[in-house]
PDB file of N, CA and C in Angstrom:
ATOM      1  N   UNK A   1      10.613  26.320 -30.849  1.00  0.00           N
ATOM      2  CA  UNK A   1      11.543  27.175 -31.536  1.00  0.00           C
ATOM      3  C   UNK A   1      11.499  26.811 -33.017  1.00  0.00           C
ATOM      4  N   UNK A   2      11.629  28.005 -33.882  1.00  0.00           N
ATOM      5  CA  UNK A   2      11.335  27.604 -35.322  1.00  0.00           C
ATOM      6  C   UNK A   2      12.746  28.731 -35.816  1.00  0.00           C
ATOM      7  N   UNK A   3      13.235  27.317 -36.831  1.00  0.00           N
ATOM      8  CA  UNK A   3      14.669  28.378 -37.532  1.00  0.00           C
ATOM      9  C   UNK A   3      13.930  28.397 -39.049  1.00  0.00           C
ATOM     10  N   UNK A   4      13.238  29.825 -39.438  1.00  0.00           N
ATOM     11  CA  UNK A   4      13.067  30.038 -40.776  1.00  0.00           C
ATOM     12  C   UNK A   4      14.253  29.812 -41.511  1.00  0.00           C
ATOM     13  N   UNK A   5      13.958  29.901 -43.001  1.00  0.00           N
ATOM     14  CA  UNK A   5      15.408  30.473 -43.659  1.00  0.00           C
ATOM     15  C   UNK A   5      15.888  32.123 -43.630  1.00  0.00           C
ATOM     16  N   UNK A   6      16.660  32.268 -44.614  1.00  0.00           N
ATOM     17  CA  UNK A   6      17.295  33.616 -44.553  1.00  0.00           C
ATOM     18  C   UNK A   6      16.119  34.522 -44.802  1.00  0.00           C
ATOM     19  N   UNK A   7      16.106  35.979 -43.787  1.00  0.00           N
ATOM     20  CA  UNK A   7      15.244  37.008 -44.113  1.00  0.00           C
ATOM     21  C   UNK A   7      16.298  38.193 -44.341  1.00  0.00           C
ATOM     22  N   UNK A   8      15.657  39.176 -44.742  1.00  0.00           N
ATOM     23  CA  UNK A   8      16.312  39.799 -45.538  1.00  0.00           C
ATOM     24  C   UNK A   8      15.737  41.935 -45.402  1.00  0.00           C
ATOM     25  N   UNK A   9      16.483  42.639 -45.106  1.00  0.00           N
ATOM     26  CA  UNK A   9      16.135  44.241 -45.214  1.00  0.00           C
ATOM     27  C   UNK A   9      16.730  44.517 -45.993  1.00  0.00           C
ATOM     28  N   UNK A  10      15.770  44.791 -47.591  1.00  0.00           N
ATOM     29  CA  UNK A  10      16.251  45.711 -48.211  1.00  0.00           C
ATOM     30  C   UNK A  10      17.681  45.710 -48.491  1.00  0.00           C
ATOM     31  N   UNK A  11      18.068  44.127 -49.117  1.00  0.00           N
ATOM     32  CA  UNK A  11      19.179  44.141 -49.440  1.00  0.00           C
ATOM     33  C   UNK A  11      19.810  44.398 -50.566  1.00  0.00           C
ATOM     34  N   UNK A  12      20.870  43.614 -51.035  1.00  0.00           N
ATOM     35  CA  UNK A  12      21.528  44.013 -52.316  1.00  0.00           C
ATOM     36  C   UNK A  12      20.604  43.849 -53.505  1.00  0.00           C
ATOM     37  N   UNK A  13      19.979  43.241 -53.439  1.00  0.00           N
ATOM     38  CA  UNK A  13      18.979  42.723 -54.684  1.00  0.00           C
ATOM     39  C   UNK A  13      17.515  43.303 -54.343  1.00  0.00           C
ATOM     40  N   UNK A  14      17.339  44.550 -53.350  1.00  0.00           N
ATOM     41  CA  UNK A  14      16.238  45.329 -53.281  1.00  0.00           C
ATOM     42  C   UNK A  14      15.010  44.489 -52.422  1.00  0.00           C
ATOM     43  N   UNK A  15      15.349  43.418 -52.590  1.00  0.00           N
ATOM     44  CA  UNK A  15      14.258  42.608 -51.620  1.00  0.00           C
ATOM     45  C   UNK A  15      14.206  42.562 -50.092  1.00  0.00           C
ATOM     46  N   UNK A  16      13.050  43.001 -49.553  1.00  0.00           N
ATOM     47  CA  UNK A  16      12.623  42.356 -47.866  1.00  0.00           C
ATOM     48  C   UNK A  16      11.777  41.700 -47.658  1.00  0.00           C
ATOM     49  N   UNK A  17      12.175  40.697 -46.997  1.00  0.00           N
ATOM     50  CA  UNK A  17      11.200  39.645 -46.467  1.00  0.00           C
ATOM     51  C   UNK A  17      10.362  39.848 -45.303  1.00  0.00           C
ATOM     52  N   UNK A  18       9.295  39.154 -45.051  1.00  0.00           N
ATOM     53  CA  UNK A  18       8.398  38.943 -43.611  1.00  0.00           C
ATOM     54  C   UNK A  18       8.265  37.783 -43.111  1.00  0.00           C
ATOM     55  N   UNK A  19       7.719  37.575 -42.048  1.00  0.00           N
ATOM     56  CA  UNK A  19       7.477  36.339 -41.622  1.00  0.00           C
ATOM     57  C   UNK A  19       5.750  36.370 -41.177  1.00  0.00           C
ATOM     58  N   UNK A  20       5.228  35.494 -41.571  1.00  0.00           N
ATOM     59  CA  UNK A  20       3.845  35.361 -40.923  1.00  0.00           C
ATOM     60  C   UNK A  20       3.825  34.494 -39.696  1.00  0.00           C
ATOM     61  N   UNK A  21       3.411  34.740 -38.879  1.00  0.00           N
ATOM     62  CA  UNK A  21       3.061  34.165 -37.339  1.00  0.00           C
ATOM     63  C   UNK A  21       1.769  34.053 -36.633  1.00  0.00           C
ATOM     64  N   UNK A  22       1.300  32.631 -37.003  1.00  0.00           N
ATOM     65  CA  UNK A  22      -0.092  32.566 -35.866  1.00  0.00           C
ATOM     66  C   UNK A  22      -0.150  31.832 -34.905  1.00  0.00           C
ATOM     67  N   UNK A  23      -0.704  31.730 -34.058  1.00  0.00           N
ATOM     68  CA  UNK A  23      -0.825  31.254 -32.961  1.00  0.00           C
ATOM     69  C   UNK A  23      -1.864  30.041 -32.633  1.00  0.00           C
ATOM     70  N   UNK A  24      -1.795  29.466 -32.817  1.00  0.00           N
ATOM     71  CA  UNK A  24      -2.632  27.824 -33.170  1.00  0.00           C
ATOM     72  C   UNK A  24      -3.326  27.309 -31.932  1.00  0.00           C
ATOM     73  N   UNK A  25      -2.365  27.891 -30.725  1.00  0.00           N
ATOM     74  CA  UNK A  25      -2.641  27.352 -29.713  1.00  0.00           C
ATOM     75  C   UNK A  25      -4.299  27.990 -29.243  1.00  0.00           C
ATOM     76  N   UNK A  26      -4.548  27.305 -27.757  1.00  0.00           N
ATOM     77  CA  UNK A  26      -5.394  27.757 -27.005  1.00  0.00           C
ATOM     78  C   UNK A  26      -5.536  29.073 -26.162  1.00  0.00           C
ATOM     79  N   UNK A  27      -4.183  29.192 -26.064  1.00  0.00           N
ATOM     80  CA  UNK A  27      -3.977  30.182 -24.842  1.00  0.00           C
ATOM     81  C   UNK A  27      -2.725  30.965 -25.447  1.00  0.00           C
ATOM     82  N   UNK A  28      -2.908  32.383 -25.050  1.00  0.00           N
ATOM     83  CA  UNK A  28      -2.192  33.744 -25.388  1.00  0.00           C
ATOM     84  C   UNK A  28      -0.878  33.149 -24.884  1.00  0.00           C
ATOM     85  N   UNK A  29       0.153  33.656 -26.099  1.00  0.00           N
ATOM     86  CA  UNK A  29       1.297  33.124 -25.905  1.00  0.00           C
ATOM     87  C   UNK A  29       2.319  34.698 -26.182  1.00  0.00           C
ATOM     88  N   UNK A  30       3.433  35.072 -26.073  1.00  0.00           N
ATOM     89  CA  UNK A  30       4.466  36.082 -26.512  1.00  0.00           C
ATOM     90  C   UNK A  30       5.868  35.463 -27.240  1.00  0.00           C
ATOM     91  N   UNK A  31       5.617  35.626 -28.465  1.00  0.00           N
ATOM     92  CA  UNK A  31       6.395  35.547 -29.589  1.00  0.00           C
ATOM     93  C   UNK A  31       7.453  36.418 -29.744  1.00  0.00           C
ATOM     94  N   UNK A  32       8.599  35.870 -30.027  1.00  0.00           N
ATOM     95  CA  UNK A  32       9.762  36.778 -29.995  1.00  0.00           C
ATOM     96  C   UNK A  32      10.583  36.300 -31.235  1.00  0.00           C
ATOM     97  N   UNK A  33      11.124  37.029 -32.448  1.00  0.00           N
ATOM     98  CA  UNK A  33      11.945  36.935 -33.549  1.00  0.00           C
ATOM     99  C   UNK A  33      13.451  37.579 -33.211  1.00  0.00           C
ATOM    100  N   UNK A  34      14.266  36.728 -32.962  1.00  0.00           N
ATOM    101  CA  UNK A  34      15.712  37.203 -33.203  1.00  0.00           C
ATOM    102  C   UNK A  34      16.289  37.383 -34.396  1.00  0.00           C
ATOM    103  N   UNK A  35      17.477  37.731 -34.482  1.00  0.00           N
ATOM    104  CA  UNK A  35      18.211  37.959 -35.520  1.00  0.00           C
ATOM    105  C   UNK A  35      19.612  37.390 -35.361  1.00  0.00           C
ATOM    106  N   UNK A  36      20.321  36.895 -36.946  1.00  0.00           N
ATOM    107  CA  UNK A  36      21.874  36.102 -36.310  1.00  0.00           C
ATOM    108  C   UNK A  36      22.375  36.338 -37.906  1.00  0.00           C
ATOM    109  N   UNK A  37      23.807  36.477 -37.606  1.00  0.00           N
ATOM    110  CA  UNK A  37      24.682  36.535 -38.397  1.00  0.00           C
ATOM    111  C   UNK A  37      24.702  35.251 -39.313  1.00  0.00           C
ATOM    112  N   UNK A  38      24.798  35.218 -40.564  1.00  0.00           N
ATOM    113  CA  UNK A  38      25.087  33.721 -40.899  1.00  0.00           C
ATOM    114  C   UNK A  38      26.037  33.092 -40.933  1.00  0.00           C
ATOM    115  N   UNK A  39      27.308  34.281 -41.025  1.00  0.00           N
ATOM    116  CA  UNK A  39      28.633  33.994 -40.969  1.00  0.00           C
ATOM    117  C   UNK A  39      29.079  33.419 -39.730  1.00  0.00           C
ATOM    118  N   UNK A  40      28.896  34.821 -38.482  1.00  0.00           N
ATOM    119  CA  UNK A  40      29.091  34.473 -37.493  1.00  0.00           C
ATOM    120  C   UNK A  40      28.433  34.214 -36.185  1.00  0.00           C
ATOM    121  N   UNK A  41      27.108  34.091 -35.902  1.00  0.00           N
ATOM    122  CA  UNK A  41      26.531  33.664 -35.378  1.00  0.00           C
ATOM    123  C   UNK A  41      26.076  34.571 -34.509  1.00  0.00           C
ATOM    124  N   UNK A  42      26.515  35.508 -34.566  1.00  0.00           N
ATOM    125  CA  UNK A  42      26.336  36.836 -33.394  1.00  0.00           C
ATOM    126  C   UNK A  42      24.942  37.462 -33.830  1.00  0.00           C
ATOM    127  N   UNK A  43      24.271  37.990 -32.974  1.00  0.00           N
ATOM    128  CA  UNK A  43      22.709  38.425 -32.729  1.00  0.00           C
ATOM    129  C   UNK A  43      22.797  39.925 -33.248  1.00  0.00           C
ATOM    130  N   UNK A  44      21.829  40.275 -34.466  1.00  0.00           N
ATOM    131  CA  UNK A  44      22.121  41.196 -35.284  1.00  0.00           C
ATOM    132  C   UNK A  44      20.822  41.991 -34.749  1.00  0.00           C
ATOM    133  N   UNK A  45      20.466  43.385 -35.233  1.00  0.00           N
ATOM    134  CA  UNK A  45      18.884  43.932 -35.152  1.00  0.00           C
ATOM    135  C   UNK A  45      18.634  43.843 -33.690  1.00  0.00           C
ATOM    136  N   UNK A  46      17.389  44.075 -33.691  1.00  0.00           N
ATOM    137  CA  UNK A  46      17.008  44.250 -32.589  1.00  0.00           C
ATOM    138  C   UNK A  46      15.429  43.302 -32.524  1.00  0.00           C
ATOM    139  N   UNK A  47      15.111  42.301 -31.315  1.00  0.00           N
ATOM    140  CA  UNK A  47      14.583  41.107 -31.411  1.00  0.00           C
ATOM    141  C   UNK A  47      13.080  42.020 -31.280  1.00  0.00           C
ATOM    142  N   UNK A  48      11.912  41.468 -31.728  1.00  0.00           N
ATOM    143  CA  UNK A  48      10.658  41.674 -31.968  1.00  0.00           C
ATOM    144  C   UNK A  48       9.882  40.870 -31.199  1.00  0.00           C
ATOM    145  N   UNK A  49       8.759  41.547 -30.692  1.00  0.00           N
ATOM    146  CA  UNK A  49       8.297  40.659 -29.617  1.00  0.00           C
ATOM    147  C   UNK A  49       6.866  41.167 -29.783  1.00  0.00           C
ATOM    148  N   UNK A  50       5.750  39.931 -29.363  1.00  0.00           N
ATOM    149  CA  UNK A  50       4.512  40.182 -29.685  1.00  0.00           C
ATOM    150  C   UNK A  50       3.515  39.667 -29.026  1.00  0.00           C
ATOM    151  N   UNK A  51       2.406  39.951 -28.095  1.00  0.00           N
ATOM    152  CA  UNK A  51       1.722  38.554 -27.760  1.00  0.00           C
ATOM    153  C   UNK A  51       0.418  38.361 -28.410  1.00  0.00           C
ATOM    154  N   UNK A  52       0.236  37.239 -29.104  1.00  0.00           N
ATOM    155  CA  UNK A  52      -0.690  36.636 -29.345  1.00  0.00           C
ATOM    156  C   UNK A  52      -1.882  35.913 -28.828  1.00  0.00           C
ATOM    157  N   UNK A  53      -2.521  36.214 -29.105  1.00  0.00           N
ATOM    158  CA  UNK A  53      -4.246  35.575 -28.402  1.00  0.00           C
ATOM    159  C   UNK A  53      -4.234  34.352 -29.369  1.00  0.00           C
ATOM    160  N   UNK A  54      -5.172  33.178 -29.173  1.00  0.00           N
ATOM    161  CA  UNK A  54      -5.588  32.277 -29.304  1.00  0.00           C
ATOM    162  C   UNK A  54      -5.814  32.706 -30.972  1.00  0.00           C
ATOM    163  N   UNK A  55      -5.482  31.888 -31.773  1.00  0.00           N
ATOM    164  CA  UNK A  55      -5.574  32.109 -33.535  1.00  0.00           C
ATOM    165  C   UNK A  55      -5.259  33.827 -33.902  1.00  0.00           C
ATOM    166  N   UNK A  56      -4.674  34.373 -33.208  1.00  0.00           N
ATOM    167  CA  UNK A  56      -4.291  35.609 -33.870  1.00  0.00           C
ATOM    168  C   UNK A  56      -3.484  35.284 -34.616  1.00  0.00           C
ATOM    169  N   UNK A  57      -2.692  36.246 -35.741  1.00  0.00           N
ATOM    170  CA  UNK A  57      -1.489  36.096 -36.313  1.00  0.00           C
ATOM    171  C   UNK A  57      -0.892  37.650 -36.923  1.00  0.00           C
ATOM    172  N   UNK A  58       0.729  37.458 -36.741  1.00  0.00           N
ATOM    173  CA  UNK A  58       1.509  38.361 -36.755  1.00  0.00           C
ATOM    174  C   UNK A  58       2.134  38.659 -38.297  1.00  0.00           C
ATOM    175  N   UNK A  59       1.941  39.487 -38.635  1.00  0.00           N
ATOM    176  CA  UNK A  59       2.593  39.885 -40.150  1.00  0.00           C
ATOM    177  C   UNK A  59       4.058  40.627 -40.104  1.00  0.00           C
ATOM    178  N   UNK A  60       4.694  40.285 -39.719  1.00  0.00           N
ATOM    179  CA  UNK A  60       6.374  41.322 -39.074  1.00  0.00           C
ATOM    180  C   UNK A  60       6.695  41.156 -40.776  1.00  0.00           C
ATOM    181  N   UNK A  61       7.079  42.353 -41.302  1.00  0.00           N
ATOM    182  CA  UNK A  61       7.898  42.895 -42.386  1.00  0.00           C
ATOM    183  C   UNK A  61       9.174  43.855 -42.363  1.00  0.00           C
ATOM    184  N   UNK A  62      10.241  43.867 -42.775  1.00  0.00           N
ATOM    185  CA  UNK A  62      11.275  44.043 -43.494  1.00  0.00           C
ATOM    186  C   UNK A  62      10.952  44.913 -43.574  1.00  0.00           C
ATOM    187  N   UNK A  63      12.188  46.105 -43.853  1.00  0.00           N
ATOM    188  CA  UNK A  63      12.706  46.319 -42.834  1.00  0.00           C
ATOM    189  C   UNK A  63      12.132  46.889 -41.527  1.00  0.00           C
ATOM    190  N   UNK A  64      10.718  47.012 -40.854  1.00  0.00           N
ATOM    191  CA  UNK A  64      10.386  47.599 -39.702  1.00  0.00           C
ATOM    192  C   UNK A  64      10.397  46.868 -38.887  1.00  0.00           C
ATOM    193  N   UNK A  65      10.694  45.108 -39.058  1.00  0.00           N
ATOM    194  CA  UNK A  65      11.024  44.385 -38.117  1.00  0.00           C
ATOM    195  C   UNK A  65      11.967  44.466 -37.425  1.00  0.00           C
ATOM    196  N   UNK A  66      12.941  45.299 -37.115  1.00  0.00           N
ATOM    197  CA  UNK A  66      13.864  44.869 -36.103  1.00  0.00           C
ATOM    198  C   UNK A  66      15.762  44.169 -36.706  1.00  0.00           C
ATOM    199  N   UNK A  67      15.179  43.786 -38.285  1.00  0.00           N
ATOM    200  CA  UNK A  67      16.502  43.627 -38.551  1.00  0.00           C
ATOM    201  C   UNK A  67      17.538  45.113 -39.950  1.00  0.00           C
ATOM    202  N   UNK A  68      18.508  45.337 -39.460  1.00  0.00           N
ATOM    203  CA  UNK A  68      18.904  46.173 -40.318  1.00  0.00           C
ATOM    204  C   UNK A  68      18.787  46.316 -41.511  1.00  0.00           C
ATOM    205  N   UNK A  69      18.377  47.961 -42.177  1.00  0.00           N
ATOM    206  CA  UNK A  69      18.512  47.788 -43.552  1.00  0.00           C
ATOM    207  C   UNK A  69      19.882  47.212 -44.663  1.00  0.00           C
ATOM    208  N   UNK A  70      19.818  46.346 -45.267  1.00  0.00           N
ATOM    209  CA  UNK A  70      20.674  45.875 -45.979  1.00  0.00           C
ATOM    210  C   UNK A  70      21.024  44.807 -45.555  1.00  0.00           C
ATOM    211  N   UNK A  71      20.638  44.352 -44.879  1.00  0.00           N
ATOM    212  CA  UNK A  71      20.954  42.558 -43.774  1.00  0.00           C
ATOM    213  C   UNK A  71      20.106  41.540 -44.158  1.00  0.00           C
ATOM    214  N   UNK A  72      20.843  40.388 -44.339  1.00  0.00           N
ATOM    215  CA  UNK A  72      20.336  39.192 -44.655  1.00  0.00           C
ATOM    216  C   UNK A  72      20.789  38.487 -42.966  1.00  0.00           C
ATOM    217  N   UNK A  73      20.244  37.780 -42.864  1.00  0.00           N
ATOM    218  CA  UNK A  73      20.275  37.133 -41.548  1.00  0.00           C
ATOM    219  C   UNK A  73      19.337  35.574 -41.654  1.00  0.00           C
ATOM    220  N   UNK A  74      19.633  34.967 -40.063  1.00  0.00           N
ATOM    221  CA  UNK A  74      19.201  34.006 -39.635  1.00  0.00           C
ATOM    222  C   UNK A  74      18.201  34.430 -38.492  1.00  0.00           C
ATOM    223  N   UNK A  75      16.501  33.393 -39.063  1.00  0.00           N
ATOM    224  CA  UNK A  75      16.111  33.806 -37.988  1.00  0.00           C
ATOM    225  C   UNK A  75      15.265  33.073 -36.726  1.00  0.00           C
ATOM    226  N   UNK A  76      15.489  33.093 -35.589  1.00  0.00           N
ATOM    227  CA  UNK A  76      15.276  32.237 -34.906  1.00  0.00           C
ATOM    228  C   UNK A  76      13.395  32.850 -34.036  1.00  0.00           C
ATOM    229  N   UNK A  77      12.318  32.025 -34.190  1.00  0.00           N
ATOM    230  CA  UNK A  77      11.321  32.225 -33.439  1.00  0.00           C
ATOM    231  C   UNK A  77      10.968  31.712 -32.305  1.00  0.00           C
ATOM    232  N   UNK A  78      10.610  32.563 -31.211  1.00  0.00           N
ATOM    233  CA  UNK A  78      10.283  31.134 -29.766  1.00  0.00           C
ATOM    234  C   UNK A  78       9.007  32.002 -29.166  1.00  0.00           C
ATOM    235  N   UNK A  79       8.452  31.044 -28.599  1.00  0.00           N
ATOM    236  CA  UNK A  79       7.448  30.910 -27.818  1.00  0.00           C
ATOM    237  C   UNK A  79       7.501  30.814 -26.496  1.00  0.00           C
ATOM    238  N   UNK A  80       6.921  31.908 -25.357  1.00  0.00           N
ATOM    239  CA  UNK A  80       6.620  31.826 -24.633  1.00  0.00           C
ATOM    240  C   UNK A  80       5.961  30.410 -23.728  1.00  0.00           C
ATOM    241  N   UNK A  81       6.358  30.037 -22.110  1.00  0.00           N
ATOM    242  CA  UNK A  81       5.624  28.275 -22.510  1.00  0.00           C
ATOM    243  C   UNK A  81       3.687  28.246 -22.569  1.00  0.00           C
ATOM    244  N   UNK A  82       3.963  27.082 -23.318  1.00  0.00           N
ATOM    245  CA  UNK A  82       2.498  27.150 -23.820  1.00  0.00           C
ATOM    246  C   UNK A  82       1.731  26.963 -24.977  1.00  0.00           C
ATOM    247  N   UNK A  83       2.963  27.914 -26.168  1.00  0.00           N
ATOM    248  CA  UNK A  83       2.958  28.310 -27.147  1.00  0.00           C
ATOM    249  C   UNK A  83       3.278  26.946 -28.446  1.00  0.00           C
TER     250      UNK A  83
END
């Protein structure tokens, strides 16, 4: 599990963020990005999910990732086991 810092849709200051995601491992794994309130901890957007082959990697961008336009958030990554 990996807690990036804050990502961001197209918020007050016009900026969206991405996350890059590769897969290091040996074996095809399914990657999933949540979303969380920072205030309150509650699960924002809608979670993104992906599977990866052996050294692939994922480019998820703002806002078509899954988190709302105008939202700054927390974001949590996990791995399928294996991963």
């Amino acid at each position: 599990m990996l807690h990036p810092p804050l990502v961001e849709s197209a918020g007050s200051d016009g900026w969206s963020t991405g996350e890059g995601i590769a897969n290091t491992g040996t074996s095809a794994v399914t990657v999933t990005v949540s979303y969380y309130d920072v205030a309150t901890g509650a699960q924002v957007g809608t979670p993104q999910s992906q599977s990866l082959a052996p050294s692939a990697f994922w480019g998820l961008y703002q806002p078509s990732g899954g988190l709302p336009s105008g939202s700054r958030a927390s974001a949590v990554v996990t791995t399928s086991s294996g991963g």
